[in-house]
N, C-alpha and C. Protein backbone atom coordinates (compact mmCIF):
# COMPACT_ATOMS: atom_id res chain seq x y z
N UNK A 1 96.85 74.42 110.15
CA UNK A 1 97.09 75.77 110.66
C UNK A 1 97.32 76.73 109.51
N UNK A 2 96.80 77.81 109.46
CA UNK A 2 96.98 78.82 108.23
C UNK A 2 97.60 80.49 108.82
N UNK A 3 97.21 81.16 108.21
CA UNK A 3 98.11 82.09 108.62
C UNK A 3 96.81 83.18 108.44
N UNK A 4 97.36 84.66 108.88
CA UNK A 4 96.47 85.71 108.83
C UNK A 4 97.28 86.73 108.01
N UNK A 5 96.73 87.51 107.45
CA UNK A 5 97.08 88.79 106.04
C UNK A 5 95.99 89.85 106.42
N UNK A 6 97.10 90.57 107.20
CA UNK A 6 96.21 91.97 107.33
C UNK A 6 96.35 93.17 106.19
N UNK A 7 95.52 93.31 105.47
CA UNK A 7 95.82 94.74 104.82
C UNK A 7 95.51 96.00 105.02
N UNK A 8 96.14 97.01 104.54
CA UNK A 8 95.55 98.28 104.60
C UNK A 8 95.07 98.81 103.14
N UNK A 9 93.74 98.64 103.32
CA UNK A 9 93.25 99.73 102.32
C UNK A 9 93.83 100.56 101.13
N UNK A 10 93.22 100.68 99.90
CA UNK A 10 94.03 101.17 98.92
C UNK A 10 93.68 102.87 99.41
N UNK A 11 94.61 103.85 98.52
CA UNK A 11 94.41 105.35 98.91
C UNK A 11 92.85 105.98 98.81
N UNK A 12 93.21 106.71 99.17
CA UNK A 12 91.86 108.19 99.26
C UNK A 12 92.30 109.24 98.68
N UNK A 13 91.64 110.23 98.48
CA UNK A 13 91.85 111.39 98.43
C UNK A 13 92.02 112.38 99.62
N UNK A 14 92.32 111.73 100.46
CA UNK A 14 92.64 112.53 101.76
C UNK A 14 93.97 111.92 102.27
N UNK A 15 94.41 111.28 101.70
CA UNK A 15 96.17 110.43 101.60
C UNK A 15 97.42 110.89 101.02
N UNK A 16 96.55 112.36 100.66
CA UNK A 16 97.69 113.13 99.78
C UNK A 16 98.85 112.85 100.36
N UNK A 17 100.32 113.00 100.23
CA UNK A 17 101.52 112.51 100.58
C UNK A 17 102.13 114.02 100.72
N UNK A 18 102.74 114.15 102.29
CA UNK A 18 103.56 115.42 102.24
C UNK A 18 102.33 116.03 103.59
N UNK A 19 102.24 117.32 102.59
CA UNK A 19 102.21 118.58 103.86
C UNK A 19 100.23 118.80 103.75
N UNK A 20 99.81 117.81 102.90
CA UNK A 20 98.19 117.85 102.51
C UNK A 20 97.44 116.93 103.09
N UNK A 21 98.14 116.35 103.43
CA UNK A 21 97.37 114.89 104.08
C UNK A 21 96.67 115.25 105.24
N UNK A 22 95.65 114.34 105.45
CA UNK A 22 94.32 114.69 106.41
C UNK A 22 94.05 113.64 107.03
N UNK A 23 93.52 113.78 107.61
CA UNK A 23 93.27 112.74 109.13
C UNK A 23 92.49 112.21 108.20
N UNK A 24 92.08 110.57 107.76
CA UNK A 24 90.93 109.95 107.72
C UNK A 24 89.94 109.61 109.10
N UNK A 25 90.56 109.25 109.98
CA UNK A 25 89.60 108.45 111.25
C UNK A 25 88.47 107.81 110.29
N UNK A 26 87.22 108.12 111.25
CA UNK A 26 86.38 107.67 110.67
C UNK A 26 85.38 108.52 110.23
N UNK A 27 85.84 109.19 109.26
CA UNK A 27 85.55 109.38 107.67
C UNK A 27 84.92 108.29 106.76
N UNK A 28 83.72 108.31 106.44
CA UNK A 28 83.36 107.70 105.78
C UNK A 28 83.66 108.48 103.93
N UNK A 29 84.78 108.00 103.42
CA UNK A 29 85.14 108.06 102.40
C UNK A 29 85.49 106.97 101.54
N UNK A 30 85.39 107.33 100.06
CA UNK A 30 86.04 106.30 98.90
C UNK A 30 87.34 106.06 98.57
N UNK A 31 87.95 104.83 98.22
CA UNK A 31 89.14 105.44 97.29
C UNK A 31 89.15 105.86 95.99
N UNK A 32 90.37 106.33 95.78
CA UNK A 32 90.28 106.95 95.05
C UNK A 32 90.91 106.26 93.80
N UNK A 33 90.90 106.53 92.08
CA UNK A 33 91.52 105.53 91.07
C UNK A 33 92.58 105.13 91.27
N UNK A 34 93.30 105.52 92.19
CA UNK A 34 95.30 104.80 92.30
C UNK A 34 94.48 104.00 93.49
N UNK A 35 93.79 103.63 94.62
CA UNK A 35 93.12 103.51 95.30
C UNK A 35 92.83 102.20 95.15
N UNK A 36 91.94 102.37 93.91
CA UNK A 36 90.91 100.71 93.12
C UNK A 36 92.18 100.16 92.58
N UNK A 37 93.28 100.78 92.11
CA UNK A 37 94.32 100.29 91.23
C UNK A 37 94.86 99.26 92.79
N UNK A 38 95.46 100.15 93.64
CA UNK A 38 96.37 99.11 95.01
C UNK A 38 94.79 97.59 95.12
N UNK A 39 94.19 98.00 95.39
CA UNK A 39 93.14 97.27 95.68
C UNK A 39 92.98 95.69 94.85
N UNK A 40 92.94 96.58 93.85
CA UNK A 40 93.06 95.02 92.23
C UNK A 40 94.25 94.28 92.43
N UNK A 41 95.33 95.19 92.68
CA UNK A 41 96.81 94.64 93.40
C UNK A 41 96.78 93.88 94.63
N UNK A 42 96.27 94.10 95.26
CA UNK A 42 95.89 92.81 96.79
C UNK A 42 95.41 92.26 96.33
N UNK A 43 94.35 92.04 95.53
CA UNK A 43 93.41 91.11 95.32
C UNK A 43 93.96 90.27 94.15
N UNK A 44 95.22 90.20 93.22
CA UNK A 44 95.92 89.47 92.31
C UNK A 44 96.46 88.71 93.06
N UNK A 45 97.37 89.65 94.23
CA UNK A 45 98.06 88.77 95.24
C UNK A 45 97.76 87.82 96.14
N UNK A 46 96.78 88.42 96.70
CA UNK A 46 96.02 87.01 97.46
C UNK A 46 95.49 85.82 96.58
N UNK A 47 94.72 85.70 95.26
CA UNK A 47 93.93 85.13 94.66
C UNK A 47 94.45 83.60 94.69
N UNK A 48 95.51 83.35 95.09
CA UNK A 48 95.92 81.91 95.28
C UNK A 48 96.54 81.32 95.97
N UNK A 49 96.18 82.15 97.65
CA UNK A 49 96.55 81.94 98.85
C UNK A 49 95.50 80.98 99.53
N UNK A 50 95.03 80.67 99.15
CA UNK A 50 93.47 79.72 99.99
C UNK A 50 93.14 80.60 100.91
N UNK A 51 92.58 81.78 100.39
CA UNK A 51 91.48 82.75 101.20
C UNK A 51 90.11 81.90 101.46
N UNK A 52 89.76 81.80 102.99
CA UNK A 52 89.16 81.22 103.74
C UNK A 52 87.71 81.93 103.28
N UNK A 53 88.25 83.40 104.56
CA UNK A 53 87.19 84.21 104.29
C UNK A 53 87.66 85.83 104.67
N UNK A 54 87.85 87.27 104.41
CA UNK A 54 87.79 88.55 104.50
C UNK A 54 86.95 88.87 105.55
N UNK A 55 87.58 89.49 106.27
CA UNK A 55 87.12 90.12 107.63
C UNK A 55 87.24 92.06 107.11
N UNK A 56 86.26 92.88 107.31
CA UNK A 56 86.82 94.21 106.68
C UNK A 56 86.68 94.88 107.80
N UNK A 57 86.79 96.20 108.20
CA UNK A 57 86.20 97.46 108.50
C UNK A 57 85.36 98.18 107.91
N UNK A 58 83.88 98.78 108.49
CA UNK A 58 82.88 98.64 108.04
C UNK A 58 82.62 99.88 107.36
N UNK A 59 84.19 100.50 107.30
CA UNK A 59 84.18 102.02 106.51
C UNK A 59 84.37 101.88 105.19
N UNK A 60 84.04 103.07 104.37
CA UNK A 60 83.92 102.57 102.74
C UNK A 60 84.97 102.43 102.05
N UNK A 61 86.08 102.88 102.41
CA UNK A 61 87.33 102.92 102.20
C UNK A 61 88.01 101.26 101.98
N UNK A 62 87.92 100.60 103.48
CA UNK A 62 87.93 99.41 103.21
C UNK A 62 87.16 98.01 103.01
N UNK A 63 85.67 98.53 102.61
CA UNK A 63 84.58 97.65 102.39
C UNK A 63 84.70 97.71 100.48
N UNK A 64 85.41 98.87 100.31
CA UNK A 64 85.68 98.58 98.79
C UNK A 64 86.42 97.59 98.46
N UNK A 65 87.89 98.13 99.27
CA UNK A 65 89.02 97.09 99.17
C UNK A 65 88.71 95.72 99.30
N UNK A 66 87.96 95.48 100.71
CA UNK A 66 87.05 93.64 100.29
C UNK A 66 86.67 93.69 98.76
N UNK A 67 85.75 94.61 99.00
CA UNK A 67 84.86 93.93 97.92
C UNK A 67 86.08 93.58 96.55
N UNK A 68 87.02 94.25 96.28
CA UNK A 68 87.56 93.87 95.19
C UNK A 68 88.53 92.65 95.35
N UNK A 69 88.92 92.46 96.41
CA UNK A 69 89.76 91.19 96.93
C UNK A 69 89.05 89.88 97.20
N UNK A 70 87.38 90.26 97.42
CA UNK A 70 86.49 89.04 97.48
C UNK A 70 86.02 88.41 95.58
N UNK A 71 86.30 89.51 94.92
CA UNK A 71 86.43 89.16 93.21
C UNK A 71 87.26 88.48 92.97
N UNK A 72 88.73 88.62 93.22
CA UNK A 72 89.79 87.57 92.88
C UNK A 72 89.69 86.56 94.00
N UNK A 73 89.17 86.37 95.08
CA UNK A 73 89.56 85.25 96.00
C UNK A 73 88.32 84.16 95.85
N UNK A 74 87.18 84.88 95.93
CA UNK A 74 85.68 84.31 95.62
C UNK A 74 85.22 84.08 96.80
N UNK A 75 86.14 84.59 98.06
CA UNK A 75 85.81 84.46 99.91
C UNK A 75 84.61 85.11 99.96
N UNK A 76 84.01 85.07 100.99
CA UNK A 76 82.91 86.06 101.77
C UNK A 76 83.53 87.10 102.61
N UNK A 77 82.73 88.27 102.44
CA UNK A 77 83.46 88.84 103.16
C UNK A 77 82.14 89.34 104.45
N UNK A 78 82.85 90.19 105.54
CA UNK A 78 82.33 89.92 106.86
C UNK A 78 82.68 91.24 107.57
N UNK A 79 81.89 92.49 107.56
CA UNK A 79 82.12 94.02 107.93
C UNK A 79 82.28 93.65 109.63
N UNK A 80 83.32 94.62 109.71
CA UNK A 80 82.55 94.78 111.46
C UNK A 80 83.60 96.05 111.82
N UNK A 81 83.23 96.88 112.60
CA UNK A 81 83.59 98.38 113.37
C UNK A 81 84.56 97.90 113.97
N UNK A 82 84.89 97.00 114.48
CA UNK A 82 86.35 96.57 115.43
C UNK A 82 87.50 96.79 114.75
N UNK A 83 87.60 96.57 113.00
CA UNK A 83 88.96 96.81 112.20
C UNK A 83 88.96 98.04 112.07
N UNK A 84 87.57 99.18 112.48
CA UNK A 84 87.77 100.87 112.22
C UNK A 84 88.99 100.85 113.02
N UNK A 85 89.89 102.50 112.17
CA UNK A 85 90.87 102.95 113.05
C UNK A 85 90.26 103.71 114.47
N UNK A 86 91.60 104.41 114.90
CA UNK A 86 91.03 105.33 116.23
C UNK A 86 90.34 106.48 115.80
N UNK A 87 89.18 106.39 116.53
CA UNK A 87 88.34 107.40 116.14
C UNK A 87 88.88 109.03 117.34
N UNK A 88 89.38 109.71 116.14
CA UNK A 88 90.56 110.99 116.31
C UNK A 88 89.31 112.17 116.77
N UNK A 89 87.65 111.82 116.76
CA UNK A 89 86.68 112.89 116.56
C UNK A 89 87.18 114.00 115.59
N UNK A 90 86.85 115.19 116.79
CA UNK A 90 87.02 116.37 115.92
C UNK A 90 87.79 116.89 115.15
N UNK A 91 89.42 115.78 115.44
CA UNK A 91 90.33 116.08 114.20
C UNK A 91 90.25 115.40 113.18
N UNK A 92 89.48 115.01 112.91
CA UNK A 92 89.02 113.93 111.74
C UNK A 92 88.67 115.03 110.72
N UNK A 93 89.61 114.69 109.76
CA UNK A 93 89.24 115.41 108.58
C UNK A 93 90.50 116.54 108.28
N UNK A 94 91.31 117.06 109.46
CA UNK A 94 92.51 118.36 109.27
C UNK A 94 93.80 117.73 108.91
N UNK A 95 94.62 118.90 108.64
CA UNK A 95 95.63 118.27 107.94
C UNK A 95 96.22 117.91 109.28
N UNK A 96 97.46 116.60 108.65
CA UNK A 96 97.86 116.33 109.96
C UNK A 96 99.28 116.99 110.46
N UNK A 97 99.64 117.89 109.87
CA UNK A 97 100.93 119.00 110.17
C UNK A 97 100.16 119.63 111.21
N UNK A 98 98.81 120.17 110.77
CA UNK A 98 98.09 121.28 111.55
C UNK A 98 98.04 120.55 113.18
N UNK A 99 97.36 119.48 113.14
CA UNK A 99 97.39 118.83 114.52
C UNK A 99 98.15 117.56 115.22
N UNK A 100 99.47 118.10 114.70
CA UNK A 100 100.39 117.18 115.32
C UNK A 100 100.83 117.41 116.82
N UNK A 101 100.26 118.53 117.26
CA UNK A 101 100.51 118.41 118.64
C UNK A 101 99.56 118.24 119.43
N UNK A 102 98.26 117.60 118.52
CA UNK A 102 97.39 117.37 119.88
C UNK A 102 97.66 116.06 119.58
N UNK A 103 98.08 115.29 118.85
CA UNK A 103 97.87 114.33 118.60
C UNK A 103 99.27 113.45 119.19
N UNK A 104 100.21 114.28 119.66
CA UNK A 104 101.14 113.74 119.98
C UNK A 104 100.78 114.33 121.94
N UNK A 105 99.91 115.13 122.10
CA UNK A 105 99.33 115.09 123.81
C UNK A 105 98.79 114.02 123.64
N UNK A 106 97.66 113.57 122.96
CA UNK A 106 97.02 112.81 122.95
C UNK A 106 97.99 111.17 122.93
N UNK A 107 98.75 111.02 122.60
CA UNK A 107 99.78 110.25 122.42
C UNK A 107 100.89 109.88 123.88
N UNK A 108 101.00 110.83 124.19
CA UNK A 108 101.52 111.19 125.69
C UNK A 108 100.45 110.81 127.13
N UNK A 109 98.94 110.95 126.37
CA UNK A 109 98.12 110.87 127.45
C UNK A 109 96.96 109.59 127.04
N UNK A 110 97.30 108.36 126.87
CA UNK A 110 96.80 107.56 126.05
C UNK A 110 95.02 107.15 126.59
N UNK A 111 94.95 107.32 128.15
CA UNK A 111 93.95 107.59 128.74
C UNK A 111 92.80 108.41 128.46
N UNK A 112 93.07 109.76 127.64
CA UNK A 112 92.37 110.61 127.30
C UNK A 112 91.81 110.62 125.85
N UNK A 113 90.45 110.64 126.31
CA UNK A 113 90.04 111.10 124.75
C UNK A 113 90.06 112.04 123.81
N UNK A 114 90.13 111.59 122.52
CA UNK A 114 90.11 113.19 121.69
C UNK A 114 88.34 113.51 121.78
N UNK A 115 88.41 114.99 121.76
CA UNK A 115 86.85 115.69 122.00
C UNK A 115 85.91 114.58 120.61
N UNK A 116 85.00 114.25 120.80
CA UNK A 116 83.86 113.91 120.04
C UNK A 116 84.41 112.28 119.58
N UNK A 117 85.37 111.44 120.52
CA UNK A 117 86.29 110.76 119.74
C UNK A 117 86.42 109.49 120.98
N UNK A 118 87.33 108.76 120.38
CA UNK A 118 87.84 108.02 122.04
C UNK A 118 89.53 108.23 122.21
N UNK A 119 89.91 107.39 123.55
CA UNK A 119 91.28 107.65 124.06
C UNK A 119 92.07 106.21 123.04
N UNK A 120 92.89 106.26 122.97
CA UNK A 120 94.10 105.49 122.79
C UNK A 120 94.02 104.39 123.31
N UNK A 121 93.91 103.99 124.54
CA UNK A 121 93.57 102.65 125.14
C UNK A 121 92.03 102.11 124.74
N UNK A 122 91.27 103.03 124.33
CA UNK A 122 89.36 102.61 124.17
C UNK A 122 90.14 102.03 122.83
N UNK A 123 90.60 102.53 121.94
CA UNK A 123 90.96 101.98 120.39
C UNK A 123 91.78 100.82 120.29
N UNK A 124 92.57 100.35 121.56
CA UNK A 124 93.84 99.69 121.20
C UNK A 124 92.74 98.66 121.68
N UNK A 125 91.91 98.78 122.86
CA UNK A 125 91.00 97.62 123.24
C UNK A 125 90.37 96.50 122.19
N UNK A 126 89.44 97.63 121.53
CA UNK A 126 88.57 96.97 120.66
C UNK A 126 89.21 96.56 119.93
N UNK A 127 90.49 97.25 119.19
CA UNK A 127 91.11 96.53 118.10
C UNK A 127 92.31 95.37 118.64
N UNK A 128 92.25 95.38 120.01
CA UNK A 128 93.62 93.94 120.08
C UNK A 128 92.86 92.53 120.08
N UNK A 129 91.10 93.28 120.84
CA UNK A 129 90.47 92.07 120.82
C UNK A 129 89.89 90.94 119.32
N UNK A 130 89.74 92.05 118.71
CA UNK A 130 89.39 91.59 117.48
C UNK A 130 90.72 90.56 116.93
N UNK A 131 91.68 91.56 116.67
CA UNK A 131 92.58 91.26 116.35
C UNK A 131 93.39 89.85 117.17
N UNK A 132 93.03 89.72 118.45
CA UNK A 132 93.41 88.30 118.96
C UNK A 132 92.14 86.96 117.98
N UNK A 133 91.67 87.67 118.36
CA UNK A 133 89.93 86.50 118.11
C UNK A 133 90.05 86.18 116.03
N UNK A 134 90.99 87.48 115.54
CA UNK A 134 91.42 86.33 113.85
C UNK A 134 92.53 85.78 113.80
N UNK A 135 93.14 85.94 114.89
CA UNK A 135 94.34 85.06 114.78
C UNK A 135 94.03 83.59 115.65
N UNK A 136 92.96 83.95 116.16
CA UNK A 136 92.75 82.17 116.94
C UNK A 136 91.99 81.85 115.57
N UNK A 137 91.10 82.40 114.73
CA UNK A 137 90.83 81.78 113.97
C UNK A 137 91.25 81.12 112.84
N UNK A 138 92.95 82.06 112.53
CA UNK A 138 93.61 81.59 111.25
C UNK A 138 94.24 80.33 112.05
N UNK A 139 94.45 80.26 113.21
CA UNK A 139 95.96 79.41 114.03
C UNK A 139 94.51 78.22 113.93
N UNK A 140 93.11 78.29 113.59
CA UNK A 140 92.23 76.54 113.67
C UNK A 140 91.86 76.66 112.02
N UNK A 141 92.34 77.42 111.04
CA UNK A 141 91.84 77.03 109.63
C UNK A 141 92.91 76.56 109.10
N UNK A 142 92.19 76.16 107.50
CA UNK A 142 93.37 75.65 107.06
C UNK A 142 93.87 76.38 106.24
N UNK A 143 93.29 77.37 105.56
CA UNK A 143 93.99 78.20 104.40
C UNK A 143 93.62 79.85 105.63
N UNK A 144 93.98 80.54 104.57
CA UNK A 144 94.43 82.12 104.92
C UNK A 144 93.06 83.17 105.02
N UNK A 145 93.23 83.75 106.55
CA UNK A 145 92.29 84.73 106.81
C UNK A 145 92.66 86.21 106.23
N UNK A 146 91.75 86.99 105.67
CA UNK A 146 92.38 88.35 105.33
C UNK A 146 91.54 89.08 106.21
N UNK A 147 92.29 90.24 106.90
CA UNK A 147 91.27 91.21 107.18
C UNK A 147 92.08 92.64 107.12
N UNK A 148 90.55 93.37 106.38
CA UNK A 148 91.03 94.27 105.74
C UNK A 148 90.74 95.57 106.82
N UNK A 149 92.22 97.00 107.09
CA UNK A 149 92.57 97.72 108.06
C UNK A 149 92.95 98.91 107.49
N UNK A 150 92.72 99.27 108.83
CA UNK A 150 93.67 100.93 108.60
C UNK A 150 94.96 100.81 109.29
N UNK A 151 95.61 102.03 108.48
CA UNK A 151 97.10 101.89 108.87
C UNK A 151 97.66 102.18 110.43
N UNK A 152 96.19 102.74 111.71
CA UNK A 152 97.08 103.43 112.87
C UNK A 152 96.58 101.93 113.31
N UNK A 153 95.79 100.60 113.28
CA UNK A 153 95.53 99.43 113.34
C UNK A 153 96.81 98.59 113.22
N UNK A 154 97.55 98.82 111.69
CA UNK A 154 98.53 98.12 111.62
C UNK A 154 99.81 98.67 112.21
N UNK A 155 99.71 100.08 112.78
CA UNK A 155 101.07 100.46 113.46
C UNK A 155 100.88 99.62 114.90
N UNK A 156 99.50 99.52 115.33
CA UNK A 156 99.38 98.92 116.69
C UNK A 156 99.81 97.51 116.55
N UNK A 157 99.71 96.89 115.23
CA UNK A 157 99.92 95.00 115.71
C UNK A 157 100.89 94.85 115.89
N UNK A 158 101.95 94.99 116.18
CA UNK A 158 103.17 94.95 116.51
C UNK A 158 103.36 94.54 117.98
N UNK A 159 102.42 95.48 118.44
CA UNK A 159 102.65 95.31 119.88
C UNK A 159 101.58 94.19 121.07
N UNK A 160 100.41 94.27 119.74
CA UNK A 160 99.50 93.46 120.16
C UNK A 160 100.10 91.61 120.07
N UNK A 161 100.77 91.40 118.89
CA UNK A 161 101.20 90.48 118.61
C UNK A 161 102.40 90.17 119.55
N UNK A 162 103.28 91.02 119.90
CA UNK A 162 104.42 90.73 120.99
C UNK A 162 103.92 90.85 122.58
N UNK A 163 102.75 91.33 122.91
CA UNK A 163 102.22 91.51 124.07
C UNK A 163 103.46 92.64 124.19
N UNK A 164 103.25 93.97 123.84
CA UNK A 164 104.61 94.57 123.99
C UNK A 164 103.52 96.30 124.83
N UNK A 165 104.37 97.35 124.81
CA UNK A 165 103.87 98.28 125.50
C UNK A 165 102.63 98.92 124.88
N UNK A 166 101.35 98.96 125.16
CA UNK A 166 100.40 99.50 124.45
C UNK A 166 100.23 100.97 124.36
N UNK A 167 101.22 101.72 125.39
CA UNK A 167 100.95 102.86 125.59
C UNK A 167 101.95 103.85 124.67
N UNK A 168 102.69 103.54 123.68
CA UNK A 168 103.03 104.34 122.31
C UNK A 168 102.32 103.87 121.25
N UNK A 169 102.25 104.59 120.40
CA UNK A 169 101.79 104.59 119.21
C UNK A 169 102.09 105.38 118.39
N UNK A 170 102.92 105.54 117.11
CA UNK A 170 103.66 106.75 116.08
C UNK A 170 102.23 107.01 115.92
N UNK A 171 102.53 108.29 115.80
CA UNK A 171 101.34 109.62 115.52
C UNK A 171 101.45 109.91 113.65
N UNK A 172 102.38 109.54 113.26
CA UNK A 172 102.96 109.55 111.62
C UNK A 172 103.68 108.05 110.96
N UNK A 173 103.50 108.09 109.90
CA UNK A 173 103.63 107.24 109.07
C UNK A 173 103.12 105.79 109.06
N UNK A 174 103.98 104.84 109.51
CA UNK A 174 103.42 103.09 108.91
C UNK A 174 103.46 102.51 107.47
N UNK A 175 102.78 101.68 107.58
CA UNK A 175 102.67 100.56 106.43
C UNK A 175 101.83 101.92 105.22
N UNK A 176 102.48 101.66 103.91
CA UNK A 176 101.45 102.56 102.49
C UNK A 176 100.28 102.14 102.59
N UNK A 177 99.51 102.70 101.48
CA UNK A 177 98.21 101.91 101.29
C UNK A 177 98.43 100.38 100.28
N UNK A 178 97.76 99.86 100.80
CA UNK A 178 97.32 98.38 99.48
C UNK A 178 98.70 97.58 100.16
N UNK A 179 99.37 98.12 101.49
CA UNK A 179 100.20 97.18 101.95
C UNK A 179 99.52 95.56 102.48
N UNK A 180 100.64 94.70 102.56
CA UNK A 180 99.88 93.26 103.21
C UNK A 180 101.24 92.88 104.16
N UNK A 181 100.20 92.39 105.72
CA UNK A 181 101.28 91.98 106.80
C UNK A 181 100.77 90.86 106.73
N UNK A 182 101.54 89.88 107.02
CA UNK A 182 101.70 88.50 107.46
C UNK A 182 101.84 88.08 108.85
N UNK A 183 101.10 87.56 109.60
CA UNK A 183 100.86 87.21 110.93
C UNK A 183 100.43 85.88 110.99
N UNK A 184 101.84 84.99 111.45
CA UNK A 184 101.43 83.56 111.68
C UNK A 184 102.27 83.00 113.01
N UNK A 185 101.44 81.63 113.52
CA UNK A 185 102.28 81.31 114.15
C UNK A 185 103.16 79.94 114.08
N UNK A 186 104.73 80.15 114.08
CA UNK A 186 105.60 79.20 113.88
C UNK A 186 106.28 78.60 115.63
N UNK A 187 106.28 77.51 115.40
CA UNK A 187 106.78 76.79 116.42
C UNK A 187 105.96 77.28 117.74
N UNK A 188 104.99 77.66 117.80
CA UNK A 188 104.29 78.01 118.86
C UNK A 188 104.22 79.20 118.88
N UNK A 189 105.21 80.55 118.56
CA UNK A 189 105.63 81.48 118.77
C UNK A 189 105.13 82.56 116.93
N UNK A 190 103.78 83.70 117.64
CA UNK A 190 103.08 84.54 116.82
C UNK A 190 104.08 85.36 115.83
N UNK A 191 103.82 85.43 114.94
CA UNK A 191 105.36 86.10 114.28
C UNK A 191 104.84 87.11 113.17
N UNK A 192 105.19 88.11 113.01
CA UNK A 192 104.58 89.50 112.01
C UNK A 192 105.66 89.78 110.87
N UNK A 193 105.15 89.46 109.64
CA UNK A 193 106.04 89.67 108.51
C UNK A 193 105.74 90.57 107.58
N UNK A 194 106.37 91.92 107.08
CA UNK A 194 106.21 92.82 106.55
C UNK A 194 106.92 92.62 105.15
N UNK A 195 106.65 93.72 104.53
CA UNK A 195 107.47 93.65 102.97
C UNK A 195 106.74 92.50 102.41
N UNK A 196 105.58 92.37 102.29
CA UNK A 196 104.98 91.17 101.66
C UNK A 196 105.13 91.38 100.33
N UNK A 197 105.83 89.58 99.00
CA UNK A 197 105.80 90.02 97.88
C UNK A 197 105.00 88.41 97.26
N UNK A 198 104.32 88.66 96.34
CA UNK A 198 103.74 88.16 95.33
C UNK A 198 104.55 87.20 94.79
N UNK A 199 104.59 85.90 94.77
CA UNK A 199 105.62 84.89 93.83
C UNK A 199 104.28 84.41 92.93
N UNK A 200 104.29 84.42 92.06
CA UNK A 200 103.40 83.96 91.04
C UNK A 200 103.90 82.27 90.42
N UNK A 201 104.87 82.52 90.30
CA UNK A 201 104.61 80.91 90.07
C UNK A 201 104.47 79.96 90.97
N UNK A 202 104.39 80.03 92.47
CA UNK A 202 104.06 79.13 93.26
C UNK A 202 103.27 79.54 93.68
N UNK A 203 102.23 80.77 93.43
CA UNK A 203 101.10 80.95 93.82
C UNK A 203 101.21 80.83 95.66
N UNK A 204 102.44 81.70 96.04
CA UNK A 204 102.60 81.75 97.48
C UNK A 204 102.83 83.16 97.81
N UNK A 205 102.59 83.70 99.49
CA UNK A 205 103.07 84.97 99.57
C UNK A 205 104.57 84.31 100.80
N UNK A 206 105.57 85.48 100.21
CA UNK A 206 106.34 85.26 101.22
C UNK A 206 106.77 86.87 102.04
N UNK A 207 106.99 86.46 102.68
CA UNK A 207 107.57 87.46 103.75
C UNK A 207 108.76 88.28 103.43
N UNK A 208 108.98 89.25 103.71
CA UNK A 208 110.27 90.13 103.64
C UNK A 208 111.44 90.02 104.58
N UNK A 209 112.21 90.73 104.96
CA UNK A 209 113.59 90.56 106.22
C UNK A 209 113.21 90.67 107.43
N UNK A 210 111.96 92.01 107.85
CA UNK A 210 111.52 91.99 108.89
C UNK A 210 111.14 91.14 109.63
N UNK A 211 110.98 90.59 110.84
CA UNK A 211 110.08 89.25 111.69
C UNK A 211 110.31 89.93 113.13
N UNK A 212 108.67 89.82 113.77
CA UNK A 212 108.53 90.23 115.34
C UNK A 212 108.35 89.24 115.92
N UNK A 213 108.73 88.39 116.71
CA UNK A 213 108.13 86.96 117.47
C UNK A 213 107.97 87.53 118.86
């Protein structure tokens, strides 16, 4: 039995921090040099986890991040649109001060889509399914699945993993970029570990204080 390591993507230039920051959705954008830097940083960290194989999102943002985590691991990696975040449409791209109140209707009304975009439940769909279907796959391998995410993805596993209420979702913040969650299951029971840190001499990742079972 092995475990699953979800990451999020190193920065962009649309990640500015504060009152500049912009919707990525699905934006097909790069990261940016602090970006490739988090990126080389997952990919040190994983490099001696028995990476199986990299699962990405098929946006460029995190098809980079594989690609530099498939250099230190030597895995294959494996695109697919199911790890895209929620596609926000027409607010894709504004700052997100500017549209925090549609996004918090939109939040309130999880049924509804954003214009040019989908609803909250269309996004939580595709991504719980995926997201069930690598965890049956890490719970039959023997070493460690990565798949590489966006951060409104990793605000959702929480709930996907607890079978918990699908109908919130924070409209702000989550996991940084070049973060790594830990999702395994112990004693039968699915468990989500945050604060992931690097031990180098046992070439292990361990978990932080947090745990969701």
């Amino acid at each position: 039995m092995g475990k699953l390591i979800l990451v999020r993507h190193g920065r962009t230039p649309l990640n500015a921090p504060g009152n500049d920051e912009r919707l990525r959705g699905w934006l097909d954008i790069p990261l940016d040099e602090h970006g490739l830097e988090e990126a080389e940083e997952a990919g040190e960290r994983l490099r001696d986890c028995g990476v199986e194989v990299i699962y990405s999102s098929d946006l460029r943002r995190a098809r980079q991040t594989a690609e530099i985590v498939r250099r230190h691991t030597k895995s294959p990696v494996l695109a697919t649109h199911e790890l895209r975040p929620w596609n926000l449409g027409v607010f894709t791209g504004q700052r997100v001060r500017d549209i925090l109140p549609f996004l918090n209707q939109l939040n309130q009304h999880p049924s509804l889509a954003a214009p040019s975009g989908e609803s909250y439940h269309q996004f939580y769909g595709r991504y719980a399914a995926r997201l069930t279907k690598l965890m049956e796959l890490a719970d039959a391998a023997t070493g460690t699945v990565v798949a590489i995410t966006h951060v409104r993805n990793l605000l959702a596993t929480k709930s996907i993993v607890e079978h918990g209420d699908r109908n919130r979702v924070p409209v702000k913040g989550g996991p940084s970029t070049g973060t790594l969650l830990v999702i395994e299951r112990l004693h039968g029971v699915w468990t989500m570990r945050d604060q992931v840190q690097y031990l180098p001499m046992g070439g292990q990742i361990q978990a932080g204080l947090r745990a969701v079972s």
